[in-house]
N, C-alpha and C. Protein backbone atom coordinates (compact mmCIF):
# COMPACT_ATOMS: atom_id res chain seq x y z
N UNK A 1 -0.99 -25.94 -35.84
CA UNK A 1 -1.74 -25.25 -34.83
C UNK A 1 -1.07 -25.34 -33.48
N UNK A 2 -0.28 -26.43 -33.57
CA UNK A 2 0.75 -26.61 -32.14
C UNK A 2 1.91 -25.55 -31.67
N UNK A 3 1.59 -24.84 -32.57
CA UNK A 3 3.00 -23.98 -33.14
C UNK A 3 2.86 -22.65 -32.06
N UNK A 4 3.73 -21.70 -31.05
CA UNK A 4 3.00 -20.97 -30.13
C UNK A 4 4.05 -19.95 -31.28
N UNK A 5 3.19 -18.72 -30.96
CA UNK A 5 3.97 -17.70 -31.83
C UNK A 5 4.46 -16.77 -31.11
N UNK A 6 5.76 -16.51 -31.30
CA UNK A 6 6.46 -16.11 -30.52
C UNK A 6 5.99 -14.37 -29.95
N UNK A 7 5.49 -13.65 -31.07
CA UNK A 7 4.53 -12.30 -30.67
C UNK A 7 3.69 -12.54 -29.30
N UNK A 8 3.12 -13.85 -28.77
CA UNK A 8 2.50 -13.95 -27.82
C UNK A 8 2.92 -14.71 -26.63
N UNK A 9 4.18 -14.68 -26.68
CA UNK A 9 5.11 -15.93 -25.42
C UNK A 9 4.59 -14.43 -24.27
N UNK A 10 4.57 -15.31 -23.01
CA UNK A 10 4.81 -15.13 -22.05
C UNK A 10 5.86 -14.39 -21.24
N UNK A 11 6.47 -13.64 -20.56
CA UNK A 11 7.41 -12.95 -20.43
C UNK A 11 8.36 -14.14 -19.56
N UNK A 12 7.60 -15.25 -18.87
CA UNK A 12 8.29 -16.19 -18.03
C UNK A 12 8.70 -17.15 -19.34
N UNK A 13 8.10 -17.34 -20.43
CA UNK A 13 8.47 -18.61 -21.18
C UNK A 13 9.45 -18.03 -21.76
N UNK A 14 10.03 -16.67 -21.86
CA UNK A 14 11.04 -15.88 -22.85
C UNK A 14 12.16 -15.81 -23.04
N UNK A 15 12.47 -16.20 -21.55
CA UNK A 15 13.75 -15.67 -20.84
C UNK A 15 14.26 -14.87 -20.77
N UNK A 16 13.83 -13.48 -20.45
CA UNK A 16 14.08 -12.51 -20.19
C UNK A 16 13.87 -11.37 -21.37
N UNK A 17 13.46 -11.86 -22.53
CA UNK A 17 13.01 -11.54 -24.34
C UNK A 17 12.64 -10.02 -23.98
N UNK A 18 13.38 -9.15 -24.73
CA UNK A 18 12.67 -7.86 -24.10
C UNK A 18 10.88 -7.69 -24.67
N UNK A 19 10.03 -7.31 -23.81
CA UNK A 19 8.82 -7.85 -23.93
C UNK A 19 7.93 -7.00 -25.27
N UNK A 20 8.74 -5.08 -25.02
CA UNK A 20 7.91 -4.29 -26.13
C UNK A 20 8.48 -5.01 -27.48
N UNK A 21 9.56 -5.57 -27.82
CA UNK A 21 10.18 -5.85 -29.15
C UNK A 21 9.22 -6.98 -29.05
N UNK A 22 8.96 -8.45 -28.31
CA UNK A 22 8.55 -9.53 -28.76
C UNK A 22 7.05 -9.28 -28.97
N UNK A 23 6.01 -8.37 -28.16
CA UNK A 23 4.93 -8.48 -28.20
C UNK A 23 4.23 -7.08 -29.00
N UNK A 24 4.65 -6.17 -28.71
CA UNK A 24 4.48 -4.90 -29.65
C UNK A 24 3.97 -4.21 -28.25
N UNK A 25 4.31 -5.00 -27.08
CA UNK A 25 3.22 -4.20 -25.98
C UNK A 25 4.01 -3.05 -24.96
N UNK A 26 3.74 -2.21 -24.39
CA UNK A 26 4.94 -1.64 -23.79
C UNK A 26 5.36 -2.52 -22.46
N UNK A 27 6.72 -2.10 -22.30
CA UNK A 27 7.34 -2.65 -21.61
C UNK A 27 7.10 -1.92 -19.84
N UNK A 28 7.68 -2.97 -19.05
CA UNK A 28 7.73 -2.45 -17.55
C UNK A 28 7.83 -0.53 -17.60
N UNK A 29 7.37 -0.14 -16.66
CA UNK A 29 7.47 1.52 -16.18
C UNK A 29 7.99 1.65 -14.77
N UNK A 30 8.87 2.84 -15.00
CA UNK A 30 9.18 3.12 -13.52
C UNK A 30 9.23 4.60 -13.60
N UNK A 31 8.44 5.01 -12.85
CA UNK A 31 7.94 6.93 -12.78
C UNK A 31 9.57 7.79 -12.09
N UNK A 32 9.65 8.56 -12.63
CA UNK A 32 11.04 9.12 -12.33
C UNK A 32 10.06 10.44 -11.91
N UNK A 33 9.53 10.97 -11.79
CA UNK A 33 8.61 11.91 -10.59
C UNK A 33 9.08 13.02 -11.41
N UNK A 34 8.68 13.97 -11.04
CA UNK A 34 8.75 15.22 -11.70
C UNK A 34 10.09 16.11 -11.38
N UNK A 35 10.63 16.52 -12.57
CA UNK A 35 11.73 17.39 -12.45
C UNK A 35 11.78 18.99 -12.94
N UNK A 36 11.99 19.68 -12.13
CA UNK A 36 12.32 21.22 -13.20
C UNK A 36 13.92 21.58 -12.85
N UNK A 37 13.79 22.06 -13.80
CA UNK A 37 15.39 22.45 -14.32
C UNK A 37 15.78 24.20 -14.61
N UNK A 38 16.39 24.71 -14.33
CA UNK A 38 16.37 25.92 -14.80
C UNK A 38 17.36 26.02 -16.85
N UNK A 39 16.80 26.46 -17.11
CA UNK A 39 17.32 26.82 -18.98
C UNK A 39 18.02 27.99 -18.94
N UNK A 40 19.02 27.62 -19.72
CA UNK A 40 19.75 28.87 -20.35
C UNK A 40 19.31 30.06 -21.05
N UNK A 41 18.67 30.92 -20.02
CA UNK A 41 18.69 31.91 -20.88
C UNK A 41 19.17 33.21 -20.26
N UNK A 42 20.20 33.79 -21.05
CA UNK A 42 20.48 35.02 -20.22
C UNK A 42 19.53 36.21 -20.02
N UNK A 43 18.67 36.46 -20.47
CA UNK A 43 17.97 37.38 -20.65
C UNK A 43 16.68 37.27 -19.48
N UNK A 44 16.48 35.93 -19.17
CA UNK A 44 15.08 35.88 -18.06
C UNK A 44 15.81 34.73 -17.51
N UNK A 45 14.68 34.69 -16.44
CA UNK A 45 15.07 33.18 -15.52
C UNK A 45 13.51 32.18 -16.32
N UNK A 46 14.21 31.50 -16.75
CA UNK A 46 13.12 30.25 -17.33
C UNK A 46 13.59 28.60 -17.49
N UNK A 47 12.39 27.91 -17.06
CA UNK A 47 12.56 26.84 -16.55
C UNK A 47 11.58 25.73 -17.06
N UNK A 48 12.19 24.45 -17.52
CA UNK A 48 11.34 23.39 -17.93
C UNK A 48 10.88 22.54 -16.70
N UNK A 49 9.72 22.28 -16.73
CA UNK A 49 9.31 21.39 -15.64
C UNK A 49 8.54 20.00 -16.30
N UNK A 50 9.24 19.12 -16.22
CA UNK A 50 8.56 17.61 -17.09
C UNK A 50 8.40 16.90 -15.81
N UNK A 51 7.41 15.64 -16.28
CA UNK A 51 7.51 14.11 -15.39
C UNK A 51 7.85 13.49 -16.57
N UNK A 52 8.83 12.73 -15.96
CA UNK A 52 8.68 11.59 -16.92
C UNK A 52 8.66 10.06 -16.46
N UNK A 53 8.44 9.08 -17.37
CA UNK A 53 8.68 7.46 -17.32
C UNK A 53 9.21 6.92 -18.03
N UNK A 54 10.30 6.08 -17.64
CA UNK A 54 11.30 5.04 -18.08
C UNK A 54 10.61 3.92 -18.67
N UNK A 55 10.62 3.73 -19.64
CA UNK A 55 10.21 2.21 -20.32
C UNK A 55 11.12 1.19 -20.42
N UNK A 56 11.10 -0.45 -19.75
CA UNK A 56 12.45 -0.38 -19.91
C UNK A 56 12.08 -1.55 -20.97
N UNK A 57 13.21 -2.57 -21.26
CA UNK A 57 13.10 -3.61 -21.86
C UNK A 57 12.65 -5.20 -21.34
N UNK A 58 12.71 -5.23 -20.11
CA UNK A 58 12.32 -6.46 -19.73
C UNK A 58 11.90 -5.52 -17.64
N UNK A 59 10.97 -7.30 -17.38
CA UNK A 59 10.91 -6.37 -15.53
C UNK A 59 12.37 -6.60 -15.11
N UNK A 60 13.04 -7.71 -15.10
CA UNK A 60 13.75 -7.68 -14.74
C UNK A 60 15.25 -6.24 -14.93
N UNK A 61 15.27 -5.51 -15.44
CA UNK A 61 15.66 -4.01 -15.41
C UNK A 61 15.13 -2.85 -14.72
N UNK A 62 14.28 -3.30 -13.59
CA UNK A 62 13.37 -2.27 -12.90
C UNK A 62 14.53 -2.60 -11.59
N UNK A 63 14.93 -3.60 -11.06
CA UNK A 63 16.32 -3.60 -10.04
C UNK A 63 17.42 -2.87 -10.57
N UNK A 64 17.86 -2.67 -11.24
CA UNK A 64 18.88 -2.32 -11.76
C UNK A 64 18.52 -0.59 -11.71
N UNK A 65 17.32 -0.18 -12.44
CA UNK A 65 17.52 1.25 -12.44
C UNK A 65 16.82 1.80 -11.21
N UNK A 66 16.32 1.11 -10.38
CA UNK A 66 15.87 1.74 -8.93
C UNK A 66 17.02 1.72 -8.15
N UNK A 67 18.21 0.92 -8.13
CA UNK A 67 19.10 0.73 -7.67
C UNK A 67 20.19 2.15 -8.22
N UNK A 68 19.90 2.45 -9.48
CA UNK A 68 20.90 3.67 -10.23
C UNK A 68 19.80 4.84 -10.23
N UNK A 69 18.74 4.97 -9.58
CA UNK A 69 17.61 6.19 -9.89
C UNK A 69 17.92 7.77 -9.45
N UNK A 70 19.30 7.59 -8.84
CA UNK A 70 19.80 8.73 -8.71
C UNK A 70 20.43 9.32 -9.44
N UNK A 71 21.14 8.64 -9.90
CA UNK A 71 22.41 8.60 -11.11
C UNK A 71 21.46 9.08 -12.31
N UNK A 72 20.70 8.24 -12.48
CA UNK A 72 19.92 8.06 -14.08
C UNK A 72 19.32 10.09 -13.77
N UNK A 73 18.87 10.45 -12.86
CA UNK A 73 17.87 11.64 -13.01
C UNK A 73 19.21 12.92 -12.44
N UNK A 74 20.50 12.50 -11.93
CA UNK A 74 21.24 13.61 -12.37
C UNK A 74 21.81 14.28 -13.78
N UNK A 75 22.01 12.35 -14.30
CA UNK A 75 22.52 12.66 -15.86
C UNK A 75 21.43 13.56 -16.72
N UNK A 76 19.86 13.39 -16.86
CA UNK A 76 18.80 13.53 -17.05
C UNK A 76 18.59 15.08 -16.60
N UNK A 77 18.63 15.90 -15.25
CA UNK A 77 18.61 17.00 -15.01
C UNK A 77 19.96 18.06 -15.44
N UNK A 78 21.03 17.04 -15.27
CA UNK A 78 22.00 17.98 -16.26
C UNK A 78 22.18 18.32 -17.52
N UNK A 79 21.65 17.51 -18.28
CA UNK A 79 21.33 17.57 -19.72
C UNK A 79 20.44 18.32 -20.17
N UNK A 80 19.26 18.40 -19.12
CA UNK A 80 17.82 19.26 -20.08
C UNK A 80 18.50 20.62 -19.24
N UNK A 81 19.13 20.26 -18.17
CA UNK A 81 19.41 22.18 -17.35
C UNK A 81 20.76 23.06 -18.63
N UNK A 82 21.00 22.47 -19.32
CA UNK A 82 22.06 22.55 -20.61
C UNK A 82 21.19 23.37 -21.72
N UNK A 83 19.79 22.97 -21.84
CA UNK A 83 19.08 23.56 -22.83
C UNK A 83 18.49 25.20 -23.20
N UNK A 84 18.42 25.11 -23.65
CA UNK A 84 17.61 26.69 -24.55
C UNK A 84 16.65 26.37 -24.69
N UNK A 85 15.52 27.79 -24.40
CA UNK A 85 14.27 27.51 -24.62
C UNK A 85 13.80 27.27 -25.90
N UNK A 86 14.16 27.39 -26.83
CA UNK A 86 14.11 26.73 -27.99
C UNK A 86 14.52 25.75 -28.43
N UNK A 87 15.41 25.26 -27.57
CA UNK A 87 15.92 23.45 -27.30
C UNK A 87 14.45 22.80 -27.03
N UNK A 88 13.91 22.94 -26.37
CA UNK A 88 12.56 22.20 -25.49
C UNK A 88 11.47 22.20 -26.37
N UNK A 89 11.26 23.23 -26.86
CA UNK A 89 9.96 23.65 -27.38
C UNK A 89 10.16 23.11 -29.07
N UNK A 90 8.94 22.41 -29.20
CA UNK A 90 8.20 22.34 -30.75
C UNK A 90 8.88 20.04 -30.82
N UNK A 91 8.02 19.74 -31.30
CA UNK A 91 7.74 18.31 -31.39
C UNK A 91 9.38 17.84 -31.91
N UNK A 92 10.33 18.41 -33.22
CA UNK A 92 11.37 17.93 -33.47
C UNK A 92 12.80 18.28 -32.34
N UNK A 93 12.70 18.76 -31.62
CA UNK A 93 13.30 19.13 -30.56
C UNK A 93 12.71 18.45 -29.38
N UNK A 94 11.86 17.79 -29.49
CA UNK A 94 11.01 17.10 -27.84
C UNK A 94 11.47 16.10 -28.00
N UNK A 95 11.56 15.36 -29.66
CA UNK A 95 12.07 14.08 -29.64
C UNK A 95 13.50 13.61 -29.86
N UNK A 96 14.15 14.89 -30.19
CA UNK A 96 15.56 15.08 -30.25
C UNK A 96 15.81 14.74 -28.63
N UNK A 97 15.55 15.15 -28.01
CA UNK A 97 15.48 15.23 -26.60
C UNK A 97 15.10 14.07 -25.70
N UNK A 98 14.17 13.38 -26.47
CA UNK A 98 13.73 11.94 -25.81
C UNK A 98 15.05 10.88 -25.86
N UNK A 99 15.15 11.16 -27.37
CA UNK A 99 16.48 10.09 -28.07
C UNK A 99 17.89 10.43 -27.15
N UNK A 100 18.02 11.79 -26.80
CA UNK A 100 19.20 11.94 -25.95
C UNK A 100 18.82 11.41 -24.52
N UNK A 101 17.53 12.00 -23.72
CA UNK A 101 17.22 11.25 -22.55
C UNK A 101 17.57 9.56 -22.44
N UNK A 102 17.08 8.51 -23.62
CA UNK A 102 17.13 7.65 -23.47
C UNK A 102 18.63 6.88 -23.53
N UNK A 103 19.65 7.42 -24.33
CA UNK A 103 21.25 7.40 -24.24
C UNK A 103 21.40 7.46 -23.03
N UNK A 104 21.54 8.81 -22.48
CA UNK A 104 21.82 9.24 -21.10
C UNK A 104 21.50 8.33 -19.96
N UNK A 105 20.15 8.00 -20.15
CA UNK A 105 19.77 6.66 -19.00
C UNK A 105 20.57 5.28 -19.18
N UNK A 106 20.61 5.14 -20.38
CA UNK A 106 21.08 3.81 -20.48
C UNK A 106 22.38 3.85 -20.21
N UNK A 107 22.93 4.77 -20.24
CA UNK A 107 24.60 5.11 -20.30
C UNK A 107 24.58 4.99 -18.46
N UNK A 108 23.95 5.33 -17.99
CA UNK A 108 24.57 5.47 -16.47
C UNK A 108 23.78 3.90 -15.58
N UNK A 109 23.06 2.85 -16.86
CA UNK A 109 23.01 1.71 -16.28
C UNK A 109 24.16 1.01 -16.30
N UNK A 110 24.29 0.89 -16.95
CA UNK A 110 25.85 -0.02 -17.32
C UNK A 110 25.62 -1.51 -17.56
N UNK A 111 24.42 -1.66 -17.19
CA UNK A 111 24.21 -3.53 -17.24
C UNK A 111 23.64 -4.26 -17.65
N UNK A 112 23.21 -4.81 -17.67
CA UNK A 112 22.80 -5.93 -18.65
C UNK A 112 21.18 -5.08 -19.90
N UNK A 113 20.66 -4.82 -18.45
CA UNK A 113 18.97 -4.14 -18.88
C UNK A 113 19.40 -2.69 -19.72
N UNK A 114 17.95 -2.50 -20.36
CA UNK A 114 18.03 -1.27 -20.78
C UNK A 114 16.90 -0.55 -20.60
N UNK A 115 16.86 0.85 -20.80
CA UNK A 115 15.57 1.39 -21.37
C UNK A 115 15.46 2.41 -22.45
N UNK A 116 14.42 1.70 -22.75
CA UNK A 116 13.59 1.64 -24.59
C UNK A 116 13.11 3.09 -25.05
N UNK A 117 12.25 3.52 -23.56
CA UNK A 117 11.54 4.72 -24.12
C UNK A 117 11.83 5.15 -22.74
N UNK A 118 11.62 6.84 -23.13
CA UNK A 118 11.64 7.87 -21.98
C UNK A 118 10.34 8.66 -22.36
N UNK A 119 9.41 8.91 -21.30
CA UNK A 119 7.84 9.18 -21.69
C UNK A 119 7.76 10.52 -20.91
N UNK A 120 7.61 11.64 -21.52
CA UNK A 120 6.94 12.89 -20.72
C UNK A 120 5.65 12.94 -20.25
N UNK A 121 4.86 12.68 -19.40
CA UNK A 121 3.63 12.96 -18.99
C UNK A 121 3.23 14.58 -18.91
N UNK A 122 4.50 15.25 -18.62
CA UNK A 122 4.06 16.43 -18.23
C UNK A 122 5.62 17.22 -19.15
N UNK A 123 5.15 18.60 -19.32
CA UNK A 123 6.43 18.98 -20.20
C UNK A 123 6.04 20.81 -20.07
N UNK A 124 6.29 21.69 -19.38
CA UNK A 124 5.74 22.76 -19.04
C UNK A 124 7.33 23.60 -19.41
N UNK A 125 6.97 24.71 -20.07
CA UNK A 125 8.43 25.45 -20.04
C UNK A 125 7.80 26.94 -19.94
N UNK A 126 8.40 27.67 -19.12
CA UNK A 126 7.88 28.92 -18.11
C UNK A 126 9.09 29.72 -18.39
């Protein structure tokens, strides 16, 4: 019964343990504010407009990407401004799209931290 299980450590007793893997709980957020992008399409002018949030792996990775939050949402606006409106649209393409968002972010951290999930709150394509 002395035994602490590790699903429920503390984020201070962890040492830095990324917290969604040890606890199942989500990890730190940092709001990357809303972006629209214009889409490839030759035929009309049309445009995705998302918010999204960074999930990262530990707090300590919330310095690191406020410090790169420019970087992280150019790589991020150049990538979805790359898309077709049929890139964006329908659930296997949203998450095709998450999985590349979340590369892309992590790629322009470079350091130690990461982040886990990339969260659309908002996802509008016009």
């Amino acid at each position: 019964m002395g035994d602490v299980n590790p699903a429920v450590m503390s984020p201070e007793s962890s040492g830095g343990e990324e917290v969604s893997k040890r606890t199942g709980v989500p990890g730190p957020k940092v709001d990357l504010g809303e972006m629209t992008v214009n889409l490839k399409d030759p035929m009309a002018d049309r445009y995705l407009k998302v918010r999204l949030e960074l999930e990262l792996d530990k707090e300590e990775t919330r310095t690191e990407v406020e410090a790169r939050l420019n970087e992280i949402k150019y790589h991020l606006q150049a990538m979805l401004s790359g898309q077709r409106v049929k890139d964006v649209n329908g659930p296997k393409n949203k998450e095709a799209l998450r999985n590349n968002m979340i590369r892309r972010a992590n790629a322009a951290l470079g350091g130690k931290g990461r982040i886990t999930e990339v969260w659309p709150s908002e996802w509008v394509v016009q």
